[in-house]
C-alpha atoms as a PDB file:
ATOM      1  CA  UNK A   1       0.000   0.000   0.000  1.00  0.00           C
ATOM      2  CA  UNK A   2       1.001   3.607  -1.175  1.00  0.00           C
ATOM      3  CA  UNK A   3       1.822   6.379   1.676  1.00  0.00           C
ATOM      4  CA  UNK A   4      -0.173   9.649   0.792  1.00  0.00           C
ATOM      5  CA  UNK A   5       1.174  12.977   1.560  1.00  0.00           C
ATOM      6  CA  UNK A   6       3.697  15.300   0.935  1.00  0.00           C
ATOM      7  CA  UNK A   7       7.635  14.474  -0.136  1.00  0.00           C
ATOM      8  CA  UNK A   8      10.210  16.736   1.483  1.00  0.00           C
ATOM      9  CA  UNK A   9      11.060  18.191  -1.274  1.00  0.00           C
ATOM     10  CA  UNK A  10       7.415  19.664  -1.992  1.00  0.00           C
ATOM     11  CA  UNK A  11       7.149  21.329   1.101  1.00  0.00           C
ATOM     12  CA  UNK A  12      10.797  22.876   0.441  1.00  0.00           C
ATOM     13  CA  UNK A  13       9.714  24.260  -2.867  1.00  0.00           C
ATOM     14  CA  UNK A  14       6.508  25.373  -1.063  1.00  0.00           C
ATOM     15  CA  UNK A  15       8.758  27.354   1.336  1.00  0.00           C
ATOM     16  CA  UNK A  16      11.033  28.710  -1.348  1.00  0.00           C
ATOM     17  CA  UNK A  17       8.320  30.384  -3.135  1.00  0.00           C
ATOM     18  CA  UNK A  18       6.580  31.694   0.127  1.00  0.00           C
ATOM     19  CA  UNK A  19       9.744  33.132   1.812  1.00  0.00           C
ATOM     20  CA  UNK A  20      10.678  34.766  -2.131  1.00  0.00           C
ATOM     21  CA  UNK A  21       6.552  35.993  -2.181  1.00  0.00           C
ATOM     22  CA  UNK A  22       7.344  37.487   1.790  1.00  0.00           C
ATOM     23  CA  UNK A  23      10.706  39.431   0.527  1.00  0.00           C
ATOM     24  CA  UNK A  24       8.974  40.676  -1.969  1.00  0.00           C
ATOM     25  CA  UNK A  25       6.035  42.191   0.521  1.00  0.00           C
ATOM     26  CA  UNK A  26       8.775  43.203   2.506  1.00  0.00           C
ATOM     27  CA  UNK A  27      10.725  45.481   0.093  1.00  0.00           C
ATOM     28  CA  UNK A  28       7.123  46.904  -1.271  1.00  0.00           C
ATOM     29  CA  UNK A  29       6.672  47.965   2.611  1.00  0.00           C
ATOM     30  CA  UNK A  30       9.912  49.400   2.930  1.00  0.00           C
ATOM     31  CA  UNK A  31       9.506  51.980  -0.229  1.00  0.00           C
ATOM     32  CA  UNK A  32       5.631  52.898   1.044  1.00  0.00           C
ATOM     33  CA  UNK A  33       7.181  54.005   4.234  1.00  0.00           C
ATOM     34  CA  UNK A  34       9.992  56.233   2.077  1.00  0.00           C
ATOM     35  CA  UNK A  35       7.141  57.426  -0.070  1.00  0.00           C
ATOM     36  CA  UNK A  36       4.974  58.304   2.832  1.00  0.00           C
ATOM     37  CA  UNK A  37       8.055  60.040   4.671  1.00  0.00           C
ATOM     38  CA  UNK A  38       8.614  62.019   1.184  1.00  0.00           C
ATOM     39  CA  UNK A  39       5.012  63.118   0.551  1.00  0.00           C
ATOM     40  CA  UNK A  40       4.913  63.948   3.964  1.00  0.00           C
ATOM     41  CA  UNK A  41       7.829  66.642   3.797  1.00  0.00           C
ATOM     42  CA  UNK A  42       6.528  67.918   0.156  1.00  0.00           C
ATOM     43  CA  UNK A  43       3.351  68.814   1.836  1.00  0.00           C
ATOM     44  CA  UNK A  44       4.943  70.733   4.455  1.00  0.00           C
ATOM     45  CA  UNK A  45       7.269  72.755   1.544  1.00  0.00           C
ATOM     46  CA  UNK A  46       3.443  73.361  -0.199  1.00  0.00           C
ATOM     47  CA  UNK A  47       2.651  74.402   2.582  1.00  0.00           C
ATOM     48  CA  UNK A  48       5.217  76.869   3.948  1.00  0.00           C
ATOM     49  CA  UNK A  49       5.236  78.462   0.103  1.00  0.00           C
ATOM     50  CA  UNK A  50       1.670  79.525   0.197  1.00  0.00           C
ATOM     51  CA  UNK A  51       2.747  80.723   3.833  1.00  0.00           C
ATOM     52  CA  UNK A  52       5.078  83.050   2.316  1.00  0.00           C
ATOM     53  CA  UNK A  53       2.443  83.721  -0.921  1.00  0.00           C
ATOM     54  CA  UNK A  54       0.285  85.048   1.976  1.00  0.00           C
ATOM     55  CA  UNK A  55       3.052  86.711   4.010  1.00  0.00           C
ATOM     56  CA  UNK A  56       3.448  88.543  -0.116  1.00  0.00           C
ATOM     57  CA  UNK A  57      -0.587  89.422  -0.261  1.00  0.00           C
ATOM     58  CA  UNK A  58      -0.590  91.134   2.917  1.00  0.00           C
ATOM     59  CA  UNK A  59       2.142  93.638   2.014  1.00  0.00           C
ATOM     60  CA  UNK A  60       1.302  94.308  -0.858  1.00  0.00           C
ATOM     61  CA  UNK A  61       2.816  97.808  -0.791  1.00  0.00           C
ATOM     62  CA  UNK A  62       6.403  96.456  -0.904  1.00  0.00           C
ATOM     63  CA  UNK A  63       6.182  92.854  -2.814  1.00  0.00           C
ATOM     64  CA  UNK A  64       3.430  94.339  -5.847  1.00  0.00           C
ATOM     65  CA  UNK A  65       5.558  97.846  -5.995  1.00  0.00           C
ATOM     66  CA  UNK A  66       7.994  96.130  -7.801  1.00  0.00           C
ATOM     67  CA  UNK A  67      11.019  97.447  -5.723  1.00  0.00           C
ATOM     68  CA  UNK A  68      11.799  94.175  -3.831  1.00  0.00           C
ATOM     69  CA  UNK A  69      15.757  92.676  -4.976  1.00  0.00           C
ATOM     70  CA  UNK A  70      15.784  89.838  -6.933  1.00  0.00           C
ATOM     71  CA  UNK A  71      16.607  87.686  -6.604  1.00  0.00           C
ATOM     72  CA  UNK A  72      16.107  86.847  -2.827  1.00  0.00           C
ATOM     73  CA  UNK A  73      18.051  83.580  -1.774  1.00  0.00           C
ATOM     74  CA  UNK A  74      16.908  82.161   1.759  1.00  0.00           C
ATOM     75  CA  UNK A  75      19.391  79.385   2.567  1.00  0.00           C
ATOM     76  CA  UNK A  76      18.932  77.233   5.797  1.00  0.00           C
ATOM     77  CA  UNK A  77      17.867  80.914   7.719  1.00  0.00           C
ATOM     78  CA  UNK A  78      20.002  83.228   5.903  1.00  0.00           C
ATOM     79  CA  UNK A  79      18.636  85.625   3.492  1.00  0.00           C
ATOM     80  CA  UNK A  80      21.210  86.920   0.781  1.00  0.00           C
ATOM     81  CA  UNK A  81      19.893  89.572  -1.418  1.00  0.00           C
ATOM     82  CA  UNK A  82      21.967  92.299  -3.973  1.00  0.00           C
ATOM     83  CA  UNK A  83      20.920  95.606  -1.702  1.00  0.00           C
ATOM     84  CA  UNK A  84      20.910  94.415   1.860  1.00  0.00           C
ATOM     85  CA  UNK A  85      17.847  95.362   2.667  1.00  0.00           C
ATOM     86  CA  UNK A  86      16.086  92.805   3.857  1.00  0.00           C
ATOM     87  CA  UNK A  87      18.866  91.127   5.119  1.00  0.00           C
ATOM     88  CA  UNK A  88      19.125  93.302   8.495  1.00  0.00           C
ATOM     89  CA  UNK A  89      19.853  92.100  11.925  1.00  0.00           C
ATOM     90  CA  UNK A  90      17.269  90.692  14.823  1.00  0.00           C
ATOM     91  CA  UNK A  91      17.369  94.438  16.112  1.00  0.00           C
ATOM     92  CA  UNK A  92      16.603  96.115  13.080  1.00  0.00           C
ATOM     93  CA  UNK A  93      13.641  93.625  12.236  1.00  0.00           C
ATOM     94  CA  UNK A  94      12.243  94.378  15.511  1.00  0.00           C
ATOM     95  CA  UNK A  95      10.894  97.607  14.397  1.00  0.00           C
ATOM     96  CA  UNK A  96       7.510  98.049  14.176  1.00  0.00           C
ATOM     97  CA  UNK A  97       6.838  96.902  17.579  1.00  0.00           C
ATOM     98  CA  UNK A  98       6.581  93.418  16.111  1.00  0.00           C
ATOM     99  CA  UNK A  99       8.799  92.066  18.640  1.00  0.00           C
ATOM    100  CA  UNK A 100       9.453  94.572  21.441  1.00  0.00           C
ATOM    101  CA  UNK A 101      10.812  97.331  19.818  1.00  0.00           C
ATOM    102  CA  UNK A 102      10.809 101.258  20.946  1.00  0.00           C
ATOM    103  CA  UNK A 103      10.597 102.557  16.901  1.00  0.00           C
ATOM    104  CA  UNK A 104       7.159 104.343  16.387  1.00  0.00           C
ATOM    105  CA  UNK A 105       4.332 103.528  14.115  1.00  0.00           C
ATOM    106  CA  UNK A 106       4.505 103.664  11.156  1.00  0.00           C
ATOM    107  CA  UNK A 107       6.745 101.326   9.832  1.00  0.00           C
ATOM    108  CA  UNK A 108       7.485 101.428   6.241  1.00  0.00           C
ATOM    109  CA  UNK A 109       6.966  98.417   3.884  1.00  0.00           C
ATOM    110  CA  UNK A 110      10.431  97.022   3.772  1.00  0.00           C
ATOM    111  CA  UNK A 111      11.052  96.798   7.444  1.00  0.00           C
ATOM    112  CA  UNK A 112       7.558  94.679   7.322  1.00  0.00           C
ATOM    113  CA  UNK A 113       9.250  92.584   4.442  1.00  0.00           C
ATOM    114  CA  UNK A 114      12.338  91.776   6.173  1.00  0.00           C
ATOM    115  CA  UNK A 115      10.860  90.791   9.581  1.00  0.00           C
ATOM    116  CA  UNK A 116       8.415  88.387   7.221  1.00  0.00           C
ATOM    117  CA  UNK A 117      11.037  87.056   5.507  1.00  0.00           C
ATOM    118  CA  UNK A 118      13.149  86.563   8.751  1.00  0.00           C
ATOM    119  CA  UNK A 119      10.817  84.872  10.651  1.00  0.00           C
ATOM    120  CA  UNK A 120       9.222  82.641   7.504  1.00  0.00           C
ATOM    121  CA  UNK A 121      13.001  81.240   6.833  1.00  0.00           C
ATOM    122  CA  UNK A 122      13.385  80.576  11.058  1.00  0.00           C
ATOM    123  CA  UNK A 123      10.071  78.578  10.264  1.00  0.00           C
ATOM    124  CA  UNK A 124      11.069  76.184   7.505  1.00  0.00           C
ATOM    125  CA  UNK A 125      14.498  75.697   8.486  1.00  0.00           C
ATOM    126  CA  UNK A 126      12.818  74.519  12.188  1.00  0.00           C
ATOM    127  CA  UNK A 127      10.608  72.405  10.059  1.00  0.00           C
ATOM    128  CA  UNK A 128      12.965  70.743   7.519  1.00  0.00           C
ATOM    129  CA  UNK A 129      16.658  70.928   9.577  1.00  0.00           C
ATOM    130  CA  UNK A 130      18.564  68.018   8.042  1.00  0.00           C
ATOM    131  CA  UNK A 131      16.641  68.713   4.467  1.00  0.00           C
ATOM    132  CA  UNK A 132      19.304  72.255   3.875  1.00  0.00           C
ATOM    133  CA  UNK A 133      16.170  73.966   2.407  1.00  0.00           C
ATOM    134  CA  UNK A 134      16.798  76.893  -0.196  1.00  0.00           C
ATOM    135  CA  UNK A 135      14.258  78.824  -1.151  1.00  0.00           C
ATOM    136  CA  UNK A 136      14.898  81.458  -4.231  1.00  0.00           C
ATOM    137  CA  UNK A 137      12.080  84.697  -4.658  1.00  0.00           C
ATOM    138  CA  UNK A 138      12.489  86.031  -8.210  1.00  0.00           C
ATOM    139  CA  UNK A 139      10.089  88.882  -8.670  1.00  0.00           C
ATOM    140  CA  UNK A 140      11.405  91.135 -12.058  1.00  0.00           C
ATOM    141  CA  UNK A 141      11.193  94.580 -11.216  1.00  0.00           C
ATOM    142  CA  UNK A 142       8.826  97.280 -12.890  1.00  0.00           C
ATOM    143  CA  UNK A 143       6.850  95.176 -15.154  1.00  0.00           C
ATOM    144  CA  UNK A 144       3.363  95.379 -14.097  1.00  0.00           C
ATOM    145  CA  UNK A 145       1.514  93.222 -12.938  1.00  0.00           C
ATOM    146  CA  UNK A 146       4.603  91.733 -10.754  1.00  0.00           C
ATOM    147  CA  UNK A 147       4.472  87.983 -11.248  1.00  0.00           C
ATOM    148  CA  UNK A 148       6.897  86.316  -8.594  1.00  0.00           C
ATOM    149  CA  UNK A 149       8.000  82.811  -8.445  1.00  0.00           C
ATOM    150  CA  UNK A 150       9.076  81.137  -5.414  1.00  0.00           C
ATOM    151  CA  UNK A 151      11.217  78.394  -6.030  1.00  0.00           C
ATOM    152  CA  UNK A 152      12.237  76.135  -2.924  1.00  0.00           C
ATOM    153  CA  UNK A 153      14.473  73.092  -3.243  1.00  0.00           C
ATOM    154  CA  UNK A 154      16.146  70.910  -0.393  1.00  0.00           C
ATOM    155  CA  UNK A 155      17.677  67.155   0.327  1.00  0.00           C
ATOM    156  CA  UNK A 156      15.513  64.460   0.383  1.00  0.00           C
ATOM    157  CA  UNK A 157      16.636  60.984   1.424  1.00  0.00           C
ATOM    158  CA  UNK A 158      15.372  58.033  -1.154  1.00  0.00           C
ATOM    159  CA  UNK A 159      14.594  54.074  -1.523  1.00  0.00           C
ATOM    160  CA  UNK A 160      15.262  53.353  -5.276  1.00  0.00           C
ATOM    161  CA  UNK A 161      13.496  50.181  -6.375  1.00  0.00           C
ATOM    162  CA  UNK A 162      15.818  49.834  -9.477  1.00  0.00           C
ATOM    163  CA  UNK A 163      18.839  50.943 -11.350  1.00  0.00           C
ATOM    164  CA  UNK A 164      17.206  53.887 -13.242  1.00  0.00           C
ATOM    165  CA  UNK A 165      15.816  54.925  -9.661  1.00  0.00           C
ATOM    166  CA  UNK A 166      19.527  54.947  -8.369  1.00  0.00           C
ATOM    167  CA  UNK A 167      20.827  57.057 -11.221  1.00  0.00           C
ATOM    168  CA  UNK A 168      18.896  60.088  -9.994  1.00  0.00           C
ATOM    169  CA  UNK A 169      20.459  60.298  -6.800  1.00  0.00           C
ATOM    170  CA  UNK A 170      23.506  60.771  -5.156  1.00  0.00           C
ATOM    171  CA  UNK A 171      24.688  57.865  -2.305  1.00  0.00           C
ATOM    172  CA  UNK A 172      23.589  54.915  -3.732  1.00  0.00           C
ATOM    173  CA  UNK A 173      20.046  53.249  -3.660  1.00  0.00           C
ATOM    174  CA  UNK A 174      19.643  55.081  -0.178  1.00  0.00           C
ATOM    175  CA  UNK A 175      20.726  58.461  -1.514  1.00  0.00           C
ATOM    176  CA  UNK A 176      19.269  61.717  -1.558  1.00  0.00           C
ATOM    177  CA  UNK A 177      18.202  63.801  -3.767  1.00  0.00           C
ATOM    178  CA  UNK A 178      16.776  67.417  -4.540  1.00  0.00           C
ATOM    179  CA  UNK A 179      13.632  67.982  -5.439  1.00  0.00           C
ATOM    180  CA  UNK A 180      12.254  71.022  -6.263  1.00  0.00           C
ATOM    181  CA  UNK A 181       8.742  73.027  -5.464  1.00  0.00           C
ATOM    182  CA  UNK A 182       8.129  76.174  -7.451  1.00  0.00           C
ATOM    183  CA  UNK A 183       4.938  78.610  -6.710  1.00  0.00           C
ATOM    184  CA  UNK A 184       4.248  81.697  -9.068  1.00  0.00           C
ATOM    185  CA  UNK A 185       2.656  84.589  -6.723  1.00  0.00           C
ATOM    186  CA  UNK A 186       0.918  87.763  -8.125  1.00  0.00           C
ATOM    187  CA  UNK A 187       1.370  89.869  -5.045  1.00  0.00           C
END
């Protein structure tokens, strides 16, 4: 009489093919949690350029006037501009008594502009720290109506599933790379 069942070797191929099926669920896993990491920090950049869109709309009398320096380079929480304006120290931003400061009401447009930019650029570098965010506000000057494009880039760490994925960073298949938002503003 005939022994029913399985052979050894069945149940190894059985194996085989499960643990190759569970490496493969594994590695899917692994690149949803980079991709949910990554979407997570794009939102954020969205986010922090329509903060600074707004932070444009509301002073209107400096960003629309077409007088603003461009372009405006915001790096980490340094702002580097061609006529130093808005690149003044804590004390000089204070003005306005937007922070404590003696210097009467009024304050003029571009004291408002700096102490916006100042404390938008202490904002996403406190939000994105390791990503070296750099954020670029072109606005061309005297051409009505003043169209303005905000342009923000930083480091991104990344899970490349294949060899073309790899190619478009820098560090291997756990790289980073730098991708880049850009918002156009009408102040």
């Amino acid at each position: 009489m005939r022994a029913r069942g399985f052979t050894l070797i069945e149940v190894l191929v059985a194996l085989i093919i499960t643990a190759i099926g569970l490496l493969g669920i594994a590695k899917i896993q692994a690149l949803v949690y980079a991709n949910t990491g990554s979407a997570s920090v794009r939102s954020l950049v969205a986010i922090q350029a329509s903060s600074l869109a707004a932070v444009m709309h509301a002073n209107r009398a400096y960003w629309a006037a077409g007088a603003a320096p461009s372009p405006i380079v915001i790096t980490n929480a340094t702002i580097v501009e061609s006529t130093n304006t808005l690149n003044t120290t804590a004390t000089n931003v204070a003005d306005c008594k937007l922070t404590g400061s003696t210097v009467t009401l009024p304050c003029t447009p571009a004291v408002l502009a700096a102490h916006d930019l100042h404390a938008w650029a202490n904002g996403i570098f406190a939000l994105l720290p390791g990503a070296s965010p750099t954020t670029t506000i072109t606005c061309p000057p005297n051409i009505p109506p003043i169209n303005c494009v905000i342009q923000i880039t930083w480091n991104e760490k990344s899970v490349a599933l294949n060899a073309q994925a790899v190619a478009g960073t820098t560090g291997g298949p756990t790289g980073t790379f730098a991708p880049t938002y850009i918002l156009y503003v009408e102040p």
